[in-house]
Structures are given as structure tokens and as C-alpha cells.
PDB file of N, CA and C in Angstrom:
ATOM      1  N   UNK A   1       0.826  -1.194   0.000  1.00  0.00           N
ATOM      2  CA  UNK A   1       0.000   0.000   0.000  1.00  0.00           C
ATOM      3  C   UNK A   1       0.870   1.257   0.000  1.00  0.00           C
ATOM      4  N   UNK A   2       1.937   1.352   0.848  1.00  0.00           N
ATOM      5  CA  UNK A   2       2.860   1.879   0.817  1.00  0.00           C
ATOM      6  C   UNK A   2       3.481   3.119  -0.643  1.00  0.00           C
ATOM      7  N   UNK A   3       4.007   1.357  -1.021  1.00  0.00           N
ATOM      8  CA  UNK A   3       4.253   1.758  -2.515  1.00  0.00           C
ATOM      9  C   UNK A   3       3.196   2.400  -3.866  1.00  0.00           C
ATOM     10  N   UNK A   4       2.408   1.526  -3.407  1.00  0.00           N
ATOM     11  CA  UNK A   4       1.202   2.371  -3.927  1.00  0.00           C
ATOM     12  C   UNK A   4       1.033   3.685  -4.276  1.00  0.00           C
ATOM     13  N   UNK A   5       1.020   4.074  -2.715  1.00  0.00           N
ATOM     14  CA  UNK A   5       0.818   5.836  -2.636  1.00  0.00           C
ATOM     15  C   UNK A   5       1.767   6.450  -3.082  1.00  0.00           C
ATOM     16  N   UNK A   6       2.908   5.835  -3.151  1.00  0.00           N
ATOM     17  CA  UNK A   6       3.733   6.717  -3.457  1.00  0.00           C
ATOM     18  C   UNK A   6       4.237   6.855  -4.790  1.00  0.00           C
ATOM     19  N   UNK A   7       4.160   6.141  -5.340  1.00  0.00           N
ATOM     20  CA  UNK A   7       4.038   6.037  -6.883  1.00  0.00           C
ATOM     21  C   UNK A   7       2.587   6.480  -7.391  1.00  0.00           C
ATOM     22  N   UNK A   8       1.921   6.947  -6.820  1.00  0.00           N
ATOM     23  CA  UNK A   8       0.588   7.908  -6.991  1.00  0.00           C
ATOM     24  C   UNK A   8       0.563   9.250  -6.613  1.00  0.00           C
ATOM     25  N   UNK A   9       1.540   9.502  -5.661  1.00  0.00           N
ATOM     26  CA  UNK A   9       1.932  10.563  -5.442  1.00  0.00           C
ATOM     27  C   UNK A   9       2.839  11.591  -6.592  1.00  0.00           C
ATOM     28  N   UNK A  10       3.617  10.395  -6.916  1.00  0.00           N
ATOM     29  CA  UNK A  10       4.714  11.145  -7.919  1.00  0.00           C
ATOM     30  C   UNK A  10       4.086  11.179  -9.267  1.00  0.00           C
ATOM     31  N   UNK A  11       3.636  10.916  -9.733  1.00  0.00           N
ATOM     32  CA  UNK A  11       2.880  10.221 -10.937  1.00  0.00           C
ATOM     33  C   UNK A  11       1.625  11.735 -10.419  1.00  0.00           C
ATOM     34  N   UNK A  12       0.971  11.622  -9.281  1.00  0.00           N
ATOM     35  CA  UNK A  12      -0.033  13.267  -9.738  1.00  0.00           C
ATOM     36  C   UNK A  12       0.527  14.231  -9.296  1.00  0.00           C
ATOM     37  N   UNK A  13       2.069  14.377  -8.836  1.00  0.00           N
ATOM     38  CA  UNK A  13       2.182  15.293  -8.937  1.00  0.00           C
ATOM     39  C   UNK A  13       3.166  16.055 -10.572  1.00  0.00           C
ATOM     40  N   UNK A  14       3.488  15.203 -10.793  1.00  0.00           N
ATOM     41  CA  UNK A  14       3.744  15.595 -12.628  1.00  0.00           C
ATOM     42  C   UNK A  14       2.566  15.854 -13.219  1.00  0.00           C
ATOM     43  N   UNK A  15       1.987  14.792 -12.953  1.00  0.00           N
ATOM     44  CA  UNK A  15       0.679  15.493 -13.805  1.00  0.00           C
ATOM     45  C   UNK A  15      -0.125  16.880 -13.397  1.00  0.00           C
ATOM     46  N   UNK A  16      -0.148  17.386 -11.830  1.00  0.00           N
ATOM     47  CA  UNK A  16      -0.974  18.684 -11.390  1.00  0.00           C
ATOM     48  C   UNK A  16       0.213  19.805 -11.971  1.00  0.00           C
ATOM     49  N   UNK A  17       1.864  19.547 -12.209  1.00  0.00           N
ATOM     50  CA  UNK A  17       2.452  20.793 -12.763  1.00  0.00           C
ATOM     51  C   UNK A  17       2.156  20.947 -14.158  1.00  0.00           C
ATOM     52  N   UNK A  18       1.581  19.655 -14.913  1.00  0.00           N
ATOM     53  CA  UNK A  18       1.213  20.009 -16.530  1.00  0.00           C
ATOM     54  C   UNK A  18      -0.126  20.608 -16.426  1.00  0.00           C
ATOM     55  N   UNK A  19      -0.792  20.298 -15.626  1.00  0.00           N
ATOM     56  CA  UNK A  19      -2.142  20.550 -15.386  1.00  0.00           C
ATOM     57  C   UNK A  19      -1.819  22.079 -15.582  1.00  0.00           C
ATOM     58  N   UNK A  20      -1.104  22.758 -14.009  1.00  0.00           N
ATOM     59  CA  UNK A  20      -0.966  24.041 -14.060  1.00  0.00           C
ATOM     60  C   UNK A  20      -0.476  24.799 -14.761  1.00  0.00           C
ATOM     61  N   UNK A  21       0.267  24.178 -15.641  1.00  0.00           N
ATOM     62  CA  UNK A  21       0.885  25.430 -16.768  1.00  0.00           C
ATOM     63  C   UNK A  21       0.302  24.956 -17.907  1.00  0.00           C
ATOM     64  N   UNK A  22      -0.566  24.142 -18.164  1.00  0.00           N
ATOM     65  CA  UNK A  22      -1.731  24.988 -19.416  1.00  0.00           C
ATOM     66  C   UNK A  22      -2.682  25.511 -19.504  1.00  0.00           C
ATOM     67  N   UNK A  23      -2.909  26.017 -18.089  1.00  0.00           N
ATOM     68  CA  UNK A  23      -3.878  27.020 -17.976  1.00  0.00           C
ATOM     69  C   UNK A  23      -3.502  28.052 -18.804  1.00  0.00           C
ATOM     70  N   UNK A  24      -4.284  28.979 -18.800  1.00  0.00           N
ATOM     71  CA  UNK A  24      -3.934  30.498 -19.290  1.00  0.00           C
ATOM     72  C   UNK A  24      -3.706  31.518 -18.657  1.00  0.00           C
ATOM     73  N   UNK A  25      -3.078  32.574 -18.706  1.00  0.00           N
ATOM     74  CA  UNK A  25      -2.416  33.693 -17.979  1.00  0.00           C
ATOM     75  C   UNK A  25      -4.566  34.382 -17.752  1.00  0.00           C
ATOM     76  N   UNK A  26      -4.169  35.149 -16.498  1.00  0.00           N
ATOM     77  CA  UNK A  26      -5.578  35.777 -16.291  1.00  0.00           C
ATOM     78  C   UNK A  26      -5.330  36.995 -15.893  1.00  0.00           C
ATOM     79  N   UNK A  27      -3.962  37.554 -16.521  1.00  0.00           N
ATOM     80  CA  UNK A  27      -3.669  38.870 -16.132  1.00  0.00           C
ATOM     81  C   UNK A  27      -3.017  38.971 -14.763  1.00  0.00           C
ATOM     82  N   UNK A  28      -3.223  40.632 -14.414  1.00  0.00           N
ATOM     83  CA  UNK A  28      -2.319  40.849 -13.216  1.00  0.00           C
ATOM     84  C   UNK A  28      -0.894  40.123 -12.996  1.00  0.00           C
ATOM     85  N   UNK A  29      -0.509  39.968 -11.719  1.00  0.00           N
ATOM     86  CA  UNK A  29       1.026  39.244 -11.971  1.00  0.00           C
ATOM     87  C   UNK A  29       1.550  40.354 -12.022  1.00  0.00           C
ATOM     88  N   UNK A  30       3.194  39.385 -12.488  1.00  0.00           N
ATOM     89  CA  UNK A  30       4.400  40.656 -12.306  1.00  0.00           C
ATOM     90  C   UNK A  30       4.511  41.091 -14.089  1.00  0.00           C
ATOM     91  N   UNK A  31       3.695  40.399 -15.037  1.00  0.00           N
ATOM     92  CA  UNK A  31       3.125  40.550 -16.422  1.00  0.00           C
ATOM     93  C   UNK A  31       2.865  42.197 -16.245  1.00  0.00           C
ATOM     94  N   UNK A  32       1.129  42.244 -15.821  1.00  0.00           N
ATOM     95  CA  UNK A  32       1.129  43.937 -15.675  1.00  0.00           C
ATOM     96  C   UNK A  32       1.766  44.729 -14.857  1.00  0.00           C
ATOM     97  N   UNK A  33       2.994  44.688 -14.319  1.00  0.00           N
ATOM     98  CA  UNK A  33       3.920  45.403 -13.842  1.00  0.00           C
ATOM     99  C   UNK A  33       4.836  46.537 -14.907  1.00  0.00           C
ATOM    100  N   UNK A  34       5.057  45.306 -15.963  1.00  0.00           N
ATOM    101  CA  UNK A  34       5.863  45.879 -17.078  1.00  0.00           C
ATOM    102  C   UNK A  34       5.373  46.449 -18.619  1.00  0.00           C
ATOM    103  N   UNK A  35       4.095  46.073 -18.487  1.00  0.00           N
ATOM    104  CA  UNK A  35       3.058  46.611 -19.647  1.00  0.00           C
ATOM    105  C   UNK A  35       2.519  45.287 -20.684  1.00  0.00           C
ATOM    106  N   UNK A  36       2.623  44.417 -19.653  1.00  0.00           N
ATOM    107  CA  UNK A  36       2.213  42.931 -20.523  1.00  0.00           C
ATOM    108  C   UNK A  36       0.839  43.303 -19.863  1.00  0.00           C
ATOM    109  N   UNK A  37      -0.228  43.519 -19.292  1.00  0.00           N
ATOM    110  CA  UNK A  37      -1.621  43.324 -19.217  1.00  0.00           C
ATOM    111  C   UNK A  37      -2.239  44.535 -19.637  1.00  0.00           C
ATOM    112  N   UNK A  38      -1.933  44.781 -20.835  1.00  0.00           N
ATOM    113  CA  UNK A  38      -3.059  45.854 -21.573  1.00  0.00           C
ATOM    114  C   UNK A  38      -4.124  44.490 -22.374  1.00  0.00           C
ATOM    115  N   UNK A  39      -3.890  43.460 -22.358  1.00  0.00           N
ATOM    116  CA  UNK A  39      -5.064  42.723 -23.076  1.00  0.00           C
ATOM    117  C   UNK A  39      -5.978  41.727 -22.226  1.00  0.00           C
ATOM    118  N   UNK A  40      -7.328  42.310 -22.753  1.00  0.00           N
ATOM    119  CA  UNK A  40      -8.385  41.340 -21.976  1.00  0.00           C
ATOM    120  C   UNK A  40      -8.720  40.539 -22.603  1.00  0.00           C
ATOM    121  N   UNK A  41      -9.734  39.556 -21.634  1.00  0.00           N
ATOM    122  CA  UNK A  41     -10.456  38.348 -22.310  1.00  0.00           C
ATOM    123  C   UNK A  41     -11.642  38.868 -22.917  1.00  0.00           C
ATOM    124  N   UNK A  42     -11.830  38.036 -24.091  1.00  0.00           N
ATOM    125  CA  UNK A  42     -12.962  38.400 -24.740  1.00  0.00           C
ATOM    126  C   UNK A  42     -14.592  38.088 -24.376  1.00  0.00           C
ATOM    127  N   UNK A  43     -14.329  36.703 -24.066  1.00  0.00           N
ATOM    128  CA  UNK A  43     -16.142  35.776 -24.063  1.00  0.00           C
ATOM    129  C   UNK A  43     -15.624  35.223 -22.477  1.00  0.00           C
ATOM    130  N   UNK A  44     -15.026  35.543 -21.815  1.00  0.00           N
ATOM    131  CA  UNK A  44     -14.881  34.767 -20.529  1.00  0.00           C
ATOM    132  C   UNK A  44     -13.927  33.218 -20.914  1.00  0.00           C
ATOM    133  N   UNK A  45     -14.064  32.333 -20.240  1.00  0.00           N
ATOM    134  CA  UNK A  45     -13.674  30.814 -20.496  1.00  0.00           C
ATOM    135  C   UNK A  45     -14.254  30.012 -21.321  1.00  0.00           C
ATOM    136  N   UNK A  46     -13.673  29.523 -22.199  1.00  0.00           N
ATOM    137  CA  UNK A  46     -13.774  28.575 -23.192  1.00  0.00           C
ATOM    138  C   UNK A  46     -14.261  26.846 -22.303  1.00  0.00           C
ATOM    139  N   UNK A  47     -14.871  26.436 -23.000  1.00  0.00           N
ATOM    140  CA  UNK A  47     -15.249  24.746 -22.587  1.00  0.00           C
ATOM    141  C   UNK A  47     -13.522  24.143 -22.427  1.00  0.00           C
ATOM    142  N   UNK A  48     -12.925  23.963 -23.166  1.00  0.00           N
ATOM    143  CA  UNK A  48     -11.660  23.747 -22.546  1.00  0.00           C
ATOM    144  C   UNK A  48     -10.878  24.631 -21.397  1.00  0.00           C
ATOM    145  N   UNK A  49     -11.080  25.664 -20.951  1.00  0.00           N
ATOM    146  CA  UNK A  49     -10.715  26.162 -19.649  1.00  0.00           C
ATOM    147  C   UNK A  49     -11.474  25.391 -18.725  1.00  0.00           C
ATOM    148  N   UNK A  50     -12.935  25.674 -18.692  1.00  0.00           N
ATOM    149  CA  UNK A  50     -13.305  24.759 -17.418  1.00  0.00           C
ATOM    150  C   UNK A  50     -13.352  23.199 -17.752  1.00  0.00           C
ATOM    151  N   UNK A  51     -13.291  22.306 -18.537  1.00  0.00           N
ATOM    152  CA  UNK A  51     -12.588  21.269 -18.196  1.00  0.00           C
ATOM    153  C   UNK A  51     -11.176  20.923 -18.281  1.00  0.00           C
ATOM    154  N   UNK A  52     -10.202  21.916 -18.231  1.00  0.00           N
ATOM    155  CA  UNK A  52      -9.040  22.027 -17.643  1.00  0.00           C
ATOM    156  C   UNK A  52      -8.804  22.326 -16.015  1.00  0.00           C
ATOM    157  N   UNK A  53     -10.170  23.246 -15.615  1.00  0.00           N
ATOM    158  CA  UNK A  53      -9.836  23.459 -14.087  1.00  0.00           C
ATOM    159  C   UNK A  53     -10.766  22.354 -13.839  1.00  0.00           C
ATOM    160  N   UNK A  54     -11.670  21.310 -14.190  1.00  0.00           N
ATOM    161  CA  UNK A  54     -12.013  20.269 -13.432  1.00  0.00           C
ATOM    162  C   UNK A  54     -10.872  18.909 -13.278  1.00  0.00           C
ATOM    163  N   UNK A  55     -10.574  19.191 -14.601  1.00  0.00           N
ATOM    164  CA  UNK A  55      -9.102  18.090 -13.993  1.00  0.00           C
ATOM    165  C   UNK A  55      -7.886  18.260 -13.074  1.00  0.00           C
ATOM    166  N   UNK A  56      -7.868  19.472 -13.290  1.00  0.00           N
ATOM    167  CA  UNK A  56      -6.970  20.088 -12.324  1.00  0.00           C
ATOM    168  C   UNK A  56      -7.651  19.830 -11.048  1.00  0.00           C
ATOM    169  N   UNK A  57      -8.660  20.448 -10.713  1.00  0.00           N
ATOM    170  CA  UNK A  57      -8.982  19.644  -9.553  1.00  0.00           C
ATOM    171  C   UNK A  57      -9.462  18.510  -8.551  1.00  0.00           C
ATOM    172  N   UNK A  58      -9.328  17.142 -10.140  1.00  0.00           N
ATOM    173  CA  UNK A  58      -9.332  15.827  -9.456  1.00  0.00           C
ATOM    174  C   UNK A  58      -8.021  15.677  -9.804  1.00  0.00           C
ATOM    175  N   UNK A  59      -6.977  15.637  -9.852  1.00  0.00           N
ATOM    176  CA  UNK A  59      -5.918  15.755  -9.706  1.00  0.00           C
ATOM    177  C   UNK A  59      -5.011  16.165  -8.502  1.00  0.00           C
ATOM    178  N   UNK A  60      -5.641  17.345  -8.376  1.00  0.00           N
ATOM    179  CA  UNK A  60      -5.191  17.791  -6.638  1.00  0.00           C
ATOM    180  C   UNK A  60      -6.164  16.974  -5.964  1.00  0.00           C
ATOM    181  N   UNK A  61      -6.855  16.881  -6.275  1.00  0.00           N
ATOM    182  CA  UNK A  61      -8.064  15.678  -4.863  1.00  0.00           C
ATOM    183  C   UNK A  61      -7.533  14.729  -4.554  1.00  0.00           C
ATOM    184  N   UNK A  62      -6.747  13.901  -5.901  1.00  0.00           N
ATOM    185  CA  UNK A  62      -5.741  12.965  -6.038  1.00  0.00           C
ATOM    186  C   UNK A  62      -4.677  13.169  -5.143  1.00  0.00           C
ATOM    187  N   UNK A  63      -4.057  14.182  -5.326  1.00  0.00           N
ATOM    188  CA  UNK A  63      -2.693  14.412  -5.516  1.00  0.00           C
ATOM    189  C   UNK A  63      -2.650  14.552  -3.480  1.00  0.00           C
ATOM    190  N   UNK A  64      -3.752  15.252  -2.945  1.00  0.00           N
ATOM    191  CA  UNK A  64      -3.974  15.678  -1.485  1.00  0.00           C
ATOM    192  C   UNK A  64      -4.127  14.056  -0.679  1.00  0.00           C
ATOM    193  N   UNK A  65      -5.443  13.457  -1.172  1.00  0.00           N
ATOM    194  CA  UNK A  65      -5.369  12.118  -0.746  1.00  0.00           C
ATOM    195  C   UNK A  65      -4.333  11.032  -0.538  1.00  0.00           C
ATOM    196  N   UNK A  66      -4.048  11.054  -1.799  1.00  0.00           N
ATOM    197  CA  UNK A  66      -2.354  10.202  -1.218  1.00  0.00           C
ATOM    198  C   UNK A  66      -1.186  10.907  -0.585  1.00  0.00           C
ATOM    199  N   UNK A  67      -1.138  12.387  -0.086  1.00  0.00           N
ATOM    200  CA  UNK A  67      -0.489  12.614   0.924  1.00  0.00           C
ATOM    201  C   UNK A  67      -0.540  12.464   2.019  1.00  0.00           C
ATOM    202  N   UNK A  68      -2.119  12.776   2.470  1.00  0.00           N
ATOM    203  CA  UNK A  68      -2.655  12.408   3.654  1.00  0.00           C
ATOM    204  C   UNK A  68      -2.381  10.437   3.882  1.00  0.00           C
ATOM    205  N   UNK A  69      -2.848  10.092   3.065  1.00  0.00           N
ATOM    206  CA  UNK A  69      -2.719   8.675   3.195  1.00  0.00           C
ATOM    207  C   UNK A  69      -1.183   8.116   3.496  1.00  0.00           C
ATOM    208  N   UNK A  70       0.186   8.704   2.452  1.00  0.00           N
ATOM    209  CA  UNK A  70       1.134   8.233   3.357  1.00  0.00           C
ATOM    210  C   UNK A  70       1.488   8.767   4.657  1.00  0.00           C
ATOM    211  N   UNK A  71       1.130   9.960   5.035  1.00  0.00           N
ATOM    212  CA  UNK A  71       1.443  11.008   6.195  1.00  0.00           C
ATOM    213  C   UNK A  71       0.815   9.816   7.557  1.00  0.00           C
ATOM    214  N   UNK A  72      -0.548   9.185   7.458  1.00  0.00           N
ATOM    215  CA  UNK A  72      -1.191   8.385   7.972  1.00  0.00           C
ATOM    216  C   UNK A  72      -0.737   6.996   8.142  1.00  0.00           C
ATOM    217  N   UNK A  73       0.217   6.546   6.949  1.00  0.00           N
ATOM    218  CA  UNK A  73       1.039   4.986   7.058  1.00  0.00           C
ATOM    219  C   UNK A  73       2.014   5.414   7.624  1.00  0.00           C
ATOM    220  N   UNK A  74       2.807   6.062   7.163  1.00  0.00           N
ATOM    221  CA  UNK A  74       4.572   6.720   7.694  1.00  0.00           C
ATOM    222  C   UNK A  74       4.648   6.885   9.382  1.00  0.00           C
ATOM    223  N   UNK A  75       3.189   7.285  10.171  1.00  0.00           N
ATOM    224  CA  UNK A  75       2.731   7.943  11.261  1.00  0.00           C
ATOM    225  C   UNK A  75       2.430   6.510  12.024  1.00  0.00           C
ATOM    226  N   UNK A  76       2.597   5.368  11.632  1.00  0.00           N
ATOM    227  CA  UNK A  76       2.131   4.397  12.420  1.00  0.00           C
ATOM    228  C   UNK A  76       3.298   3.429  12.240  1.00  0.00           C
TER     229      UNK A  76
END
């Protein structure tokens, strides 16, 4: 079980940093600091944005659960 988690661990957490960098920039940042946020969004989020942030967040659901879970084996 052990091994399990932890090879589930590593495995979502590669996958939650691809997750996070294909999101899209949403402005602000150190971007409009330097004159990168003069451009807005047009129509709001696209069907691929929000099922990009739903995987993203079974991914972290993932990614949280098997921490807790080895934190919980390691602890005994």
C-alpha cells in the first residue's frame, strides 16, 4: 500500500504541474507590472478552460489524498 501511494503521489504530482501550466495567464502578476496586461479576455472561459480546471482539480483531490494517506502509514 505503501508503494502504492507513493508512486501515486509522484505520478499526480507531474501530472498537477502540466495541469498548471496549461492554464492560461488571467492577467495581473508581475506581467502587468511591465506593460504585458493591456489585453483582456474576450467571451470569458472557453469549454476547454473549465474542463481544464475540473481536472486540475481531481488531480489535486488525487494528488492531497495520497499525501494524507502516506502522512497516515509513515505515522504508524
Amino acid at each position: 500500500m505503501k508503494l502504492f501511494l507513493q508512486i501515486l503521489l509522484v505520478v499526480s504530482s507531474i501530472m498537477l504541474i502540466i495541469a498548471v501550466l496549461l492554464h492560461k495567464g488571467r492577467g495581473g502578476g508581475l506581467s502587468s507590472l511591465f506593460g504585458g496586461g493591456t489585453q483582456s479576455s474576450l467571451a470569458g472561459s472557453s469549454v476547454a478552460e473549465k474542463n481544464l480546471d475540473r481536472i486540475t482539480l481531481f488531480i489535486g483531490a488525487i494528488w492531497m489524498i495520497s499525501v494524507v494517506g502516506l502522512g497516515l502509514l509513515l505515522k504508524v
